[in-house]
PDB file of N, CA and C in Angstrom:
ATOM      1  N   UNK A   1       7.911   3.755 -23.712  1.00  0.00           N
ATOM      2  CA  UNK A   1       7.851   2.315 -23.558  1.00  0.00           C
ATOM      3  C   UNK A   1       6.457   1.825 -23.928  1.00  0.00           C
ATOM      4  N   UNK A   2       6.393   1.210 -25.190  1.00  0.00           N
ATOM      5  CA  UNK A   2       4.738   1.055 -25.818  1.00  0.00           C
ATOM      6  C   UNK A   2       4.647  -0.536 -25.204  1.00  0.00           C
ATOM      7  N   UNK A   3       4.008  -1.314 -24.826  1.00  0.00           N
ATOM      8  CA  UNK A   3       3.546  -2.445 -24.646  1.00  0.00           C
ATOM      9  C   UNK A   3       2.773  -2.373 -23.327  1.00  0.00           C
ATOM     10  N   UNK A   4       3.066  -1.437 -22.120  1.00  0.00           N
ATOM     11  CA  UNK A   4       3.029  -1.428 -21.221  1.00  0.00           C
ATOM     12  C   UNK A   4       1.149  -1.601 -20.748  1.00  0.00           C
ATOM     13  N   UNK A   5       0.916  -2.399 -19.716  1.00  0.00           N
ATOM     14  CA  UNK A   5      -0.661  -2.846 -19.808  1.00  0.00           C
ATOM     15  C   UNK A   5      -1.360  -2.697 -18.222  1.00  0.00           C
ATOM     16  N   UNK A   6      -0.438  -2.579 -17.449  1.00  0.00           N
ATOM     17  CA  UNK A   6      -1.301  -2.308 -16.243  1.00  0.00           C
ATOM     18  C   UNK A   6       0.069  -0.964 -15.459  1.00  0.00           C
ATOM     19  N   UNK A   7      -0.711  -1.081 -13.734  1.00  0.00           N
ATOM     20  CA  UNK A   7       0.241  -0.390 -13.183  1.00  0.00           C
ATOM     21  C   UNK A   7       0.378  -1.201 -11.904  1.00  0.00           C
ATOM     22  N   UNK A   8       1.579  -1.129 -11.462  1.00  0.00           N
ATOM     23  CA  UNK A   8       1.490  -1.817  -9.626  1.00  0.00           C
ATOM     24  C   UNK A   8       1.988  -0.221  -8.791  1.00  0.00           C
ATOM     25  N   UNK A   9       1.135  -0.513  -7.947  1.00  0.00           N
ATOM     26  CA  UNK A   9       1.379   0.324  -6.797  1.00  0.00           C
ATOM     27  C   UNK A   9       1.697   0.033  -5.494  1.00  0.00           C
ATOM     28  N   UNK A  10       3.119   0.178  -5.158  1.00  0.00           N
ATOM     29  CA  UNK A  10       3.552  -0.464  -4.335  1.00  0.00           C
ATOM     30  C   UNK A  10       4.050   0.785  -3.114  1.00  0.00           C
ATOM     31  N   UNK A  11       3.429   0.371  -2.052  1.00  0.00           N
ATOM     32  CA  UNK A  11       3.390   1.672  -1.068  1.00  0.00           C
ATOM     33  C   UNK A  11       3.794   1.207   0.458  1.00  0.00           C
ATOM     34  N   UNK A  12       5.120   1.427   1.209  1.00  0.00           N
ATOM     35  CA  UNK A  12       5.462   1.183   2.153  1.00  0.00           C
ATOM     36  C   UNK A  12       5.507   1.740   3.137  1.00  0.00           C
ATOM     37  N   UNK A  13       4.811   1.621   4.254  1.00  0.00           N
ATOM     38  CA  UNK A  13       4.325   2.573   5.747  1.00  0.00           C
ATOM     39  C   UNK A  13       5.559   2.112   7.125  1.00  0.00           C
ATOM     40  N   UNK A  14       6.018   3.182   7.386  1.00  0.00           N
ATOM     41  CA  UNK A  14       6.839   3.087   8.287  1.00  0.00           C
ATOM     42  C   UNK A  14       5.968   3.534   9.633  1.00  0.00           C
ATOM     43  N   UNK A  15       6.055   2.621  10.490  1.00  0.00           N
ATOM     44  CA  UNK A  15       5.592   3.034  11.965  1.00  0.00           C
ATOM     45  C   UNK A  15       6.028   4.169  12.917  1.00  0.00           C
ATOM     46  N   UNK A  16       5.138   4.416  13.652  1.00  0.00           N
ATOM     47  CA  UNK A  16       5.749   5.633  14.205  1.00  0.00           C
ATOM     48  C   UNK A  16       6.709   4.905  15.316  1.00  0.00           C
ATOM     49  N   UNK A  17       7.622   6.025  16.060  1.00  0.00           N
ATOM     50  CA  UNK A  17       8.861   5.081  16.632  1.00  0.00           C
ATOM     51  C   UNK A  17       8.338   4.461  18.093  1.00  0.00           C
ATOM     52  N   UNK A  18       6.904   4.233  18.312  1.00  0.00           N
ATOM     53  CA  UNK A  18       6.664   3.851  19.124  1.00  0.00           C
ATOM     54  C   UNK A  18       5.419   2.898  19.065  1.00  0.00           C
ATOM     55  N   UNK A  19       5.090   2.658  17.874  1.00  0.00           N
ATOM     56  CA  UNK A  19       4.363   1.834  16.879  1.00  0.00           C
ATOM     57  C   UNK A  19       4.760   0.049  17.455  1.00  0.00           C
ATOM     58  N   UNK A  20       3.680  -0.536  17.143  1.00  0.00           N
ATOM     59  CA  UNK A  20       3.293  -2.117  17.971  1.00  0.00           C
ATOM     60  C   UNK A  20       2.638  -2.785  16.718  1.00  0.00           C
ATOM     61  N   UNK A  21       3.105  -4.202  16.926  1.00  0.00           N
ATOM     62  CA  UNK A  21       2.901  -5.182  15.646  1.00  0.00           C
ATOM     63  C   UNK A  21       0.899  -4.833  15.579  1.00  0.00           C
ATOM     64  N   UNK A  22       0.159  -4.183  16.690  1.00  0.00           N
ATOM     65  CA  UNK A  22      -1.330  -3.986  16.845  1.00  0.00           C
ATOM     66  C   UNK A  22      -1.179  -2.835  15.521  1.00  0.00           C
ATOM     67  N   UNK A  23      -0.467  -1.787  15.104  1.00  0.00           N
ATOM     68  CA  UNK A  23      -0.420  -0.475  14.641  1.00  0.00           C
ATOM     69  C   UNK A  23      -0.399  -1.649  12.999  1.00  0.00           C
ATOM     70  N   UNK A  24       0.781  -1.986  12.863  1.00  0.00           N
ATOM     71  CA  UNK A  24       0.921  -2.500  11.335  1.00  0.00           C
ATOM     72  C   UNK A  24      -0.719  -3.299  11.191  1.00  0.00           C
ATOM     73  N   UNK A  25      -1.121  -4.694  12.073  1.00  0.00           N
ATOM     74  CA  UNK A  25      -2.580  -4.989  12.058  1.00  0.00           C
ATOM     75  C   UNK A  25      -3.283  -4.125  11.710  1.00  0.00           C
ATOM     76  N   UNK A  26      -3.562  -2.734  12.205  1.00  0.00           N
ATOM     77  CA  UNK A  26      -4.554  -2.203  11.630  1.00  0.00           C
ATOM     78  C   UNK A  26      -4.085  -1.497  10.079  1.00  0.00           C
ATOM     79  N   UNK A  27      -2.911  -1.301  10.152  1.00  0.00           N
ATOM     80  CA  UNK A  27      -2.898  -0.679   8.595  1.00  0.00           C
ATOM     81  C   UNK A  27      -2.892  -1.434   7.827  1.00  0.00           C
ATOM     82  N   UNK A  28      -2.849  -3.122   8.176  1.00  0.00           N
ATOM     83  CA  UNK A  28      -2.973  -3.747   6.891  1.00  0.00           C
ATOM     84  C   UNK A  28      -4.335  -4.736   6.712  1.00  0.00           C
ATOM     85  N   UNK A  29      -5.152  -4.227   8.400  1.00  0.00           N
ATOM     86  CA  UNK A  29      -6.702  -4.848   7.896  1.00  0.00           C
ATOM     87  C   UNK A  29      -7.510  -3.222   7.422  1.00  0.00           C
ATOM     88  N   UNK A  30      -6.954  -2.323   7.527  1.00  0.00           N
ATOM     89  CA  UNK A  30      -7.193  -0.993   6.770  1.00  0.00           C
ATOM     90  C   UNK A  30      -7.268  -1.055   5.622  1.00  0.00           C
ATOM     91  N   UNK A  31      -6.346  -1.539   4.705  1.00  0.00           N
ATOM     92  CA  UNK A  31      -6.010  -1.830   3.144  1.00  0.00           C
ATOM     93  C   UNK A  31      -7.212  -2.567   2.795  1.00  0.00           C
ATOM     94  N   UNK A  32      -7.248  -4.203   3.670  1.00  0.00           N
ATOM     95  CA  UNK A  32      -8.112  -5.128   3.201  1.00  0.00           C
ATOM     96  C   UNK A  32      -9.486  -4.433   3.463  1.00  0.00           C
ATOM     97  N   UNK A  33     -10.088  -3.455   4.343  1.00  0.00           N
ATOM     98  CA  UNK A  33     -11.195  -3.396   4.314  1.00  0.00           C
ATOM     99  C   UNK A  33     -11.435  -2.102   3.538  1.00  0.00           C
ATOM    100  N   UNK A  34     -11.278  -1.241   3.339  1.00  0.00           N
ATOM    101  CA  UNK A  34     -11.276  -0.191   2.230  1.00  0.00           C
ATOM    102  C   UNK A  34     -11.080  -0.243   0.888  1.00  0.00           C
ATOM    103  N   UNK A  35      -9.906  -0.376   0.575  1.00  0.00           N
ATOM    104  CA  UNK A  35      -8.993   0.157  -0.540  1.00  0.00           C
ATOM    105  C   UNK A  35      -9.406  -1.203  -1.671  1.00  0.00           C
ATOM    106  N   UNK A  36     -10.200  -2.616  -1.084  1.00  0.00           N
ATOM    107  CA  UNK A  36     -10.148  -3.562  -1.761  1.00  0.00           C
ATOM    108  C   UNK A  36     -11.448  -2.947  -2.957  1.00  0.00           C
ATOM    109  N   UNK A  37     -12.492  -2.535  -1.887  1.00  0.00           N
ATOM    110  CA  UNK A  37     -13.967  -2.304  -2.589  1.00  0.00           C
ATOM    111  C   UNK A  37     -13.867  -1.462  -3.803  1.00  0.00           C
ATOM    112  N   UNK A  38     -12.732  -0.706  -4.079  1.00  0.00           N
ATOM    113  CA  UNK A  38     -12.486   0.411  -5.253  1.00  0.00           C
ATOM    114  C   UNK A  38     -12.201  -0.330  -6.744  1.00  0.00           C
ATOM    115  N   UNK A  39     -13.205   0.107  -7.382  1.00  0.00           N
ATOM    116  CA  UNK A  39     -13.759  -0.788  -8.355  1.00  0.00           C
ATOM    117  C   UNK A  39     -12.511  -0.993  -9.507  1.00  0.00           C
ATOM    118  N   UNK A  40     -11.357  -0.152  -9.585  1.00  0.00           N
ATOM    119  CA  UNK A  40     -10.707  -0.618 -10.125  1.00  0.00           C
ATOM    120  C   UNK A  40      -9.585  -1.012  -9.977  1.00  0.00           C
ATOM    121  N   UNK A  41      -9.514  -1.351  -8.622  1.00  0.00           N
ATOM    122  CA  UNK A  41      -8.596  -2.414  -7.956  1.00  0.00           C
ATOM    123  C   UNK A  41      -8.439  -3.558  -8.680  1.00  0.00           C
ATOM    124  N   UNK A  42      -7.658  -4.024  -9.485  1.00  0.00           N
ATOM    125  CA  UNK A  42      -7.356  -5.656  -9.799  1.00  0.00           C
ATOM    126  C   UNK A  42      -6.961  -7.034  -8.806  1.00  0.00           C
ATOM    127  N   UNK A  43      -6.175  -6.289  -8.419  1.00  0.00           N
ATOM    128  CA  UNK A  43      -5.420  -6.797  -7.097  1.00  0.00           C
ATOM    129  C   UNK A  43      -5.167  -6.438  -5.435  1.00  0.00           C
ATOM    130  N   UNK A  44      -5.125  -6.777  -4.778  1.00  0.00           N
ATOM    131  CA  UNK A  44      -4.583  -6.102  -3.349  1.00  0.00           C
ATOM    132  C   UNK A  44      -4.254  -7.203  -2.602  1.00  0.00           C
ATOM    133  N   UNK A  45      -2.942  -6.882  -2.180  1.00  0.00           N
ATOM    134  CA  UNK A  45      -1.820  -7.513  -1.346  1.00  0.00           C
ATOM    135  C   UNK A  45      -1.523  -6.645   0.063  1.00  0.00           C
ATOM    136  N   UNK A  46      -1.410  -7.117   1.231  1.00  0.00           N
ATOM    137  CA  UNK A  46      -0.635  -6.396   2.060  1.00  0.00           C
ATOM    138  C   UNK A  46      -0.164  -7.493   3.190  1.00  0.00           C
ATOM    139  N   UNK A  47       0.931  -6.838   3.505  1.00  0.00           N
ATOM    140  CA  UNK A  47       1.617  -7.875   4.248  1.00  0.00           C
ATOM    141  C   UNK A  47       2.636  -7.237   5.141  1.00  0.00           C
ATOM    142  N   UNK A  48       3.845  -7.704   5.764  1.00  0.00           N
ATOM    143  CA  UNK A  48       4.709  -7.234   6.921  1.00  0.00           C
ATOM    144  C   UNK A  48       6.337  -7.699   5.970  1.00  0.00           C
ATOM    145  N   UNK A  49       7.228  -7.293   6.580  1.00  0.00           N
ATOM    146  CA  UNK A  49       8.664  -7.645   6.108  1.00  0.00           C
ATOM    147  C   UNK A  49       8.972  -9.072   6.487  1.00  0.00           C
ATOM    148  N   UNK A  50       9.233  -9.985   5.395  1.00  0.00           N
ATOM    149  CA  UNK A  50       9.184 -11.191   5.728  1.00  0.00           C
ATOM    150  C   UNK A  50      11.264 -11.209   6.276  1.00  0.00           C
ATOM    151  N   UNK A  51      11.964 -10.748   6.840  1.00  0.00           N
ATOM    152  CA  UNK A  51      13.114 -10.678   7.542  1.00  0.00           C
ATOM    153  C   UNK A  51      14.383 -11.641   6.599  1.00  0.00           C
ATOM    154  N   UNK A  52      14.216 -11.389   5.426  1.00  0.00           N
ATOM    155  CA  UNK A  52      14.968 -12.533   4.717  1.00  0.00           C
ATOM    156  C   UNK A  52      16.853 -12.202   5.414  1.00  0.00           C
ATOM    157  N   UNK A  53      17.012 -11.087   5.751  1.00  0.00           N
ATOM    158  CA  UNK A  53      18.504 -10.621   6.134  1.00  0.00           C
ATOM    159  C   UNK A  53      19.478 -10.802   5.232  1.00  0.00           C
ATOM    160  N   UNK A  54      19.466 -10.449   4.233  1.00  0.00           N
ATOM    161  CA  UNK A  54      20.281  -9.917   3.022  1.00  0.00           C
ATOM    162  C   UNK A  54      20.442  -9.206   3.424  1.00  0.00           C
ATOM    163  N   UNK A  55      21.684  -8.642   3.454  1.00  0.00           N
ATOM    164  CA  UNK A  55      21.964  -7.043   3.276  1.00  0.00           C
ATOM    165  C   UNK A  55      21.823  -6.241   2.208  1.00  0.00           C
ATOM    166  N   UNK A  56      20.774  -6.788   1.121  1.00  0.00           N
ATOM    167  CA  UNK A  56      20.501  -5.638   0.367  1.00  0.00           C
ATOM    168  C   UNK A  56      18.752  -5.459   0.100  1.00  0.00           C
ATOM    169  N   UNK A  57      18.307  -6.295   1.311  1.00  0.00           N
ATOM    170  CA  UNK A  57      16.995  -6.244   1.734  1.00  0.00           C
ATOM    171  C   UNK A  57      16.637  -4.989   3.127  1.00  0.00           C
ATOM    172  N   UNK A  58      15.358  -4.269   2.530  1.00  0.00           N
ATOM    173  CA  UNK A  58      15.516  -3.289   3.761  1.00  0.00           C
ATOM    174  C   UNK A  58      14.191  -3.733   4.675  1.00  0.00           C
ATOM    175  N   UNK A  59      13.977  -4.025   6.108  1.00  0.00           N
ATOM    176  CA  UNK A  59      13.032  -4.752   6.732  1.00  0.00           C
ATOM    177  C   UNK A  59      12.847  -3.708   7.820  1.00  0.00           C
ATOM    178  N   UNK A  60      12.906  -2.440   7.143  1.00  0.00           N
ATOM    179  CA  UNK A  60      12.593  -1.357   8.548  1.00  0.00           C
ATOM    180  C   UNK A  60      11.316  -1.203   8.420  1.00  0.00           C
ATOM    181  N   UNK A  61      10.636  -0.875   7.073  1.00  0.00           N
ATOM    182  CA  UNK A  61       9.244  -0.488   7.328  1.00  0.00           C
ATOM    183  C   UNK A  61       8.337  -1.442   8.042  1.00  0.00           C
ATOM    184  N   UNK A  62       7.037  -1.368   8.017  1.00  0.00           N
ATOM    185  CA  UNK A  62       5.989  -1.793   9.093  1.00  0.00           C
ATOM    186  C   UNK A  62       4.830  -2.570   8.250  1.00  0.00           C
ATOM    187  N   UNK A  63       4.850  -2.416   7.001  1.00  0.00           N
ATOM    188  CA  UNK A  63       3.720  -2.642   6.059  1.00  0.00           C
ATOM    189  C   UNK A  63       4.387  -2.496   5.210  1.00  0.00           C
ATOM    190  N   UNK A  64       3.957  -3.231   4.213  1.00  0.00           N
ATOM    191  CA  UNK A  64       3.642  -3.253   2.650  1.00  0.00           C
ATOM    192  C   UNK A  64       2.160  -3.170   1.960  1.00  0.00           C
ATOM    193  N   UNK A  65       1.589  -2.570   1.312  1.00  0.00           N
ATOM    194  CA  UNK A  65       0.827  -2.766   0.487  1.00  0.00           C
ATOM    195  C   UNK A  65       0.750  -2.566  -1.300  1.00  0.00           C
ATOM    196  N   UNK A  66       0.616  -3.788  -1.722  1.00  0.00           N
ATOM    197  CA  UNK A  66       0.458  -3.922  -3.566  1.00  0.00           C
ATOM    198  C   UNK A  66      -0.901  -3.786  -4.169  1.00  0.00           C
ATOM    199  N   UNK A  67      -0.906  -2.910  -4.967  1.00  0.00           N
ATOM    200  CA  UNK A  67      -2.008  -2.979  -5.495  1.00  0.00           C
ATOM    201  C   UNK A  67      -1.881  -2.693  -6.821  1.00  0.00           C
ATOM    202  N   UNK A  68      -2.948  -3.386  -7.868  1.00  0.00           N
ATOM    203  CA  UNK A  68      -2.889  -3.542  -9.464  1.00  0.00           C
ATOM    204  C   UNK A  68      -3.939  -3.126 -10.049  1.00  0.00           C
ATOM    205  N   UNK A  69      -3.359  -1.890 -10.535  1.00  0.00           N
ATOM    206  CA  UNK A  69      -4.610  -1.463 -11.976  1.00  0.00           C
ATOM    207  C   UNK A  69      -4.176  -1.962 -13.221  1.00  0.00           C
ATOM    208  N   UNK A  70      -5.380  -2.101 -13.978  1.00  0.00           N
ATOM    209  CA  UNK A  70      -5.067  -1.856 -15.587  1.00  0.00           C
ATOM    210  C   UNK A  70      -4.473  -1.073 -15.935  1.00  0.00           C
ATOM    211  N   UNK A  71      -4.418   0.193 -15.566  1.00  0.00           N
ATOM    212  CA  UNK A  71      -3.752   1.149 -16.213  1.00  0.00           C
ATOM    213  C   UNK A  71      -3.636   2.697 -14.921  1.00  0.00           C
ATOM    214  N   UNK A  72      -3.111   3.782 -15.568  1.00  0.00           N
ATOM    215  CA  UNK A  72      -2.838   4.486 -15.226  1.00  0.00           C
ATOM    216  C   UNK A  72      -4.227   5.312 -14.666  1.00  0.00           C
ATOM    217  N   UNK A  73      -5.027   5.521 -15.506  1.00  0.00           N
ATOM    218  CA  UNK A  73      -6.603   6.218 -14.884  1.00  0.00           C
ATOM    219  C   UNK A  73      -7.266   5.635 -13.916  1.00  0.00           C
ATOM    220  N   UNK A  74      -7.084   4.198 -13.851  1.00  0.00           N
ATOM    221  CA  UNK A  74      -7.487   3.693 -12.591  1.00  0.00           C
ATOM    222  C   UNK A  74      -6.500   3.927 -11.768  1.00  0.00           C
ATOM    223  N   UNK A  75      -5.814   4.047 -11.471  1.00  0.00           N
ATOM    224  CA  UNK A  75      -4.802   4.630 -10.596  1.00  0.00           C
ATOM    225  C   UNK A  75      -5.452   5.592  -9.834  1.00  0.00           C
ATOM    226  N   UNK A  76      -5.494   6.699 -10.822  1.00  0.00           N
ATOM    227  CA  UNK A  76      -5.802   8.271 -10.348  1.00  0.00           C
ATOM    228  C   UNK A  76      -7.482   7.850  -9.842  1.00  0.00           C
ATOM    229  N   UNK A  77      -8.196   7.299 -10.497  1.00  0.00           N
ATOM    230  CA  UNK A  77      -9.425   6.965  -9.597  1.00  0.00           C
ATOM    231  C   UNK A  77      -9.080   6.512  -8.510  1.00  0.00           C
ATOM    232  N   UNK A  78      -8.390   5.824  -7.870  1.00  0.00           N
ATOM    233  CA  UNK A  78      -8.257   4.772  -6.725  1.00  0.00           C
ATOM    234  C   UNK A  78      -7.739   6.264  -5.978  1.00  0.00           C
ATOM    235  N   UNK A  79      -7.131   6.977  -6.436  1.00  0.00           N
ATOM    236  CA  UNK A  79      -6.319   7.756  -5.468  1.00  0.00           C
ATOM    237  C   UNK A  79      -7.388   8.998  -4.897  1.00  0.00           C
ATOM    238  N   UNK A  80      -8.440   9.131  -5.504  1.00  0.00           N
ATOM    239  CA  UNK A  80      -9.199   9.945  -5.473  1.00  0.00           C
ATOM    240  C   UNK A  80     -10.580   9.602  -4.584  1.00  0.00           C
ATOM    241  N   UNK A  81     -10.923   8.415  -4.962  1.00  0.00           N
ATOM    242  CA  UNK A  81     -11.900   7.681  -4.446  1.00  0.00           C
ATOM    243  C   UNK A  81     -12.538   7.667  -2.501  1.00  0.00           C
ATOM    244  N   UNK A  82     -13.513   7.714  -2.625  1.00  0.00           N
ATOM    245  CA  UNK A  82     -13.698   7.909  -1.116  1.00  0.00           C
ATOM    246  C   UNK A  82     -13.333   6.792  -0.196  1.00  0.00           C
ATOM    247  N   UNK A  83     -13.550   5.645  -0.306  1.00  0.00           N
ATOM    248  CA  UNK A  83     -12.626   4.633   0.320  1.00  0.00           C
ATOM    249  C   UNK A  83     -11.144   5.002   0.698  1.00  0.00           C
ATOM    250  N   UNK A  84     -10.628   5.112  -0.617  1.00  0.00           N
ATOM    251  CA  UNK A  84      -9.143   5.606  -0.042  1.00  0.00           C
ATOM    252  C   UNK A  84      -9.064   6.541   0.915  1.00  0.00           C
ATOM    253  N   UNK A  85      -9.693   7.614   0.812  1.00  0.00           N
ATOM    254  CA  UNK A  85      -9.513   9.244   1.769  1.00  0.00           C
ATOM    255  C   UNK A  85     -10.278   7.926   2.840  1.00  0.00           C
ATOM    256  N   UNK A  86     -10.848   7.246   3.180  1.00  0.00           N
ATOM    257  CA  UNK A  86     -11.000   7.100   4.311  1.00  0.00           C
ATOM    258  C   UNK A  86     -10.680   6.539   5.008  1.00  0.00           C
ATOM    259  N   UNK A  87      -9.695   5.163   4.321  1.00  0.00           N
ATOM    260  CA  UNK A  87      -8.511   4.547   4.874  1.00  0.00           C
ATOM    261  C   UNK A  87      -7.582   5.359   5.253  1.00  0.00           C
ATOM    262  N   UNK A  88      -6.966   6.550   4.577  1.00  0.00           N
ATOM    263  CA  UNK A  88      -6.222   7.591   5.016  1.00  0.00           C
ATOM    264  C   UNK A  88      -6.441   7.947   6.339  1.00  0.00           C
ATOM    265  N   UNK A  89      -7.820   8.669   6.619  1.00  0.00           N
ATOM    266  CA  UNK A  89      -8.621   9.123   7.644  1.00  0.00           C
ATOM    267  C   UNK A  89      -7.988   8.201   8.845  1.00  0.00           C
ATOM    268  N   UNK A  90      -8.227   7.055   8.826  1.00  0.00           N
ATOM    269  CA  UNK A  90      -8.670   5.979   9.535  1.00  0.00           C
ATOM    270  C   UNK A  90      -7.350   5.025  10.350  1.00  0.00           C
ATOM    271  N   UNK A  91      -6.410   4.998   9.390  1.00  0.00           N
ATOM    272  CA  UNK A  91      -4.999   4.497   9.620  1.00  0.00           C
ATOM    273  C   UNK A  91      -4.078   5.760   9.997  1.00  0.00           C
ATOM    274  N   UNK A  92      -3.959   6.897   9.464  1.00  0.00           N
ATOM    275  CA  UNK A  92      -2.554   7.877   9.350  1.00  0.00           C
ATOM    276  C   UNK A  92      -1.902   7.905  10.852  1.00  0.00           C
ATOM    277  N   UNK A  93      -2.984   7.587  11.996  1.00  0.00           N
ATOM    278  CA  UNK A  93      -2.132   7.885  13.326  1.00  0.00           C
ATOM    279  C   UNK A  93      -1.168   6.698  13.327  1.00  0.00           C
ATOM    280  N   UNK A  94      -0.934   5.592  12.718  1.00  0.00           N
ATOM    281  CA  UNK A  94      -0.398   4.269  13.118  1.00  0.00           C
ATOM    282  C   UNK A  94       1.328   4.380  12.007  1.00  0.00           C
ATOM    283  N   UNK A  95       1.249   5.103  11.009  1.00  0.00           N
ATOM    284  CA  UNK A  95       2.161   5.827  10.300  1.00  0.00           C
ATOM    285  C   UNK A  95       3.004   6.855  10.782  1.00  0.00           C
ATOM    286  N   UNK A  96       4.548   6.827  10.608  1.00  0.00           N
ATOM    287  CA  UNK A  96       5.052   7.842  10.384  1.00  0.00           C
ATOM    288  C   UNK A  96       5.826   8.782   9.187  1.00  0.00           C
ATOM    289  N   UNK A  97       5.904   7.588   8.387  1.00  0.00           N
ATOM    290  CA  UNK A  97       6.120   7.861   6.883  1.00  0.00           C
ATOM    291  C   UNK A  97       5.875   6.897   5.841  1.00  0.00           C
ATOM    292  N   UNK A  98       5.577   7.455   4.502  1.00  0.00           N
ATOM    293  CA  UNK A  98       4.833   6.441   3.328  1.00  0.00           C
ATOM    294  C   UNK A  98       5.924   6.696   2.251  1.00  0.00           C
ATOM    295  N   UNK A  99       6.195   5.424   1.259  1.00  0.00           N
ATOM    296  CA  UNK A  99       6.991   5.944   0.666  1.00  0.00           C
ATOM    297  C   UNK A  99       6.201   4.919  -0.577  1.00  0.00           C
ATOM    298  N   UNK A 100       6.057   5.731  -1.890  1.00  0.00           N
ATOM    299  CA  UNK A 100       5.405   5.042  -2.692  1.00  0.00           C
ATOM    300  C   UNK A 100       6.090   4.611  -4.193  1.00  0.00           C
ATOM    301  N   UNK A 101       6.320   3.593  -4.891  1.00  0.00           N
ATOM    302  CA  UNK A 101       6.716   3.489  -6.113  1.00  0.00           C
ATOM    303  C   UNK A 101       5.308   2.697  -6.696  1.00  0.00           C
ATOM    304  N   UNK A 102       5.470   3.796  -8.203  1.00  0.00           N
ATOM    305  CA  UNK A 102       4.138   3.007  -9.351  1.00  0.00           C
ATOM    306  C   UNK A 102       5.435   2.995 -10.497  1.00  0.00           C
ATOM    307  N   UNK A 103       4.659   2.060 -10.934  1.00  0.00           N
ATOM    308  CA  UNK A 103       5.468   0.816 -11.961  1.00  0.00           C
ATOM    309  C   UNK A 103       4.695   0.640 -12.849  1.00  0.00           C
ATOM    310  N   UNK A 104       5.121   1.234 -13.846  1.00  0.00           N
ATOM    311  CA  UNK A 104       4.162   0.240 -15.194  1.00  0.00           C
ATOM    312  C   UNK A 104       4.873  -0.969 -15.129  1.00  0.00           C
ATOM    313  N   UNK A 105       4.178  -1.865 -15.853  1.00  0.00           N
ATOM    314  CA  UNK A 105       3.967  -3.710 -16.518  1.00  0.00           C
ATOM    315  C   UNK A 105       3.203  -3.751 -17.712  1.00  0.00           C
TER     316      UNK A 105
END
């Protein structure tokens, strides 16, 4: 697929089963205070399940976070980067599972 110009990384954190709207707060002022400073971040989004109730909407997880590179190498930088390992560090107790899709655009 040739045209393709950035990447989104879209990564959804499920709470642990005893997890409090305080647990998602910190994983998503976690995102904003880490993961933003990584220099080839374009973008960063994070937010909660806005409950639309479709039934073909899923509103179990706890977090959302979006984030936009140019491309694919910034990706692998971001993933590597010490910010990230330390948002990792810093959030993982408030998680019980991550489930991630990257997307070219």
């Amino acid at each position: 697929m040739s045209g393709k110009t950035g990447l989104l990384h879209v990564v959804y954190f499920w709470l642990r089963e005893d997890g409090t709207q305080a647990d998602a707060e910190a994983i998503a002022t976690g995102c904003k205070t880490h993961l933003v400073k990584i220099p080839t971040v374009l973008r960063l989004e994070a937010g909660f399940p806005a409950n639309t109730g479709r039934d073909v909407v899923d509103n179990s997880y706890g977090v959302c976070l979006l984030v936009e590179f140019k491309d694919i190498a910034g990706h692998d930088i971001y993933q590597d980067h010490p910010d990230h390992l330390a948002f990792i560090a810093e959030c993982h107790s408030h998680w019980s599972k991550v489930v991630v899709y990257d997307t070219l655009v």
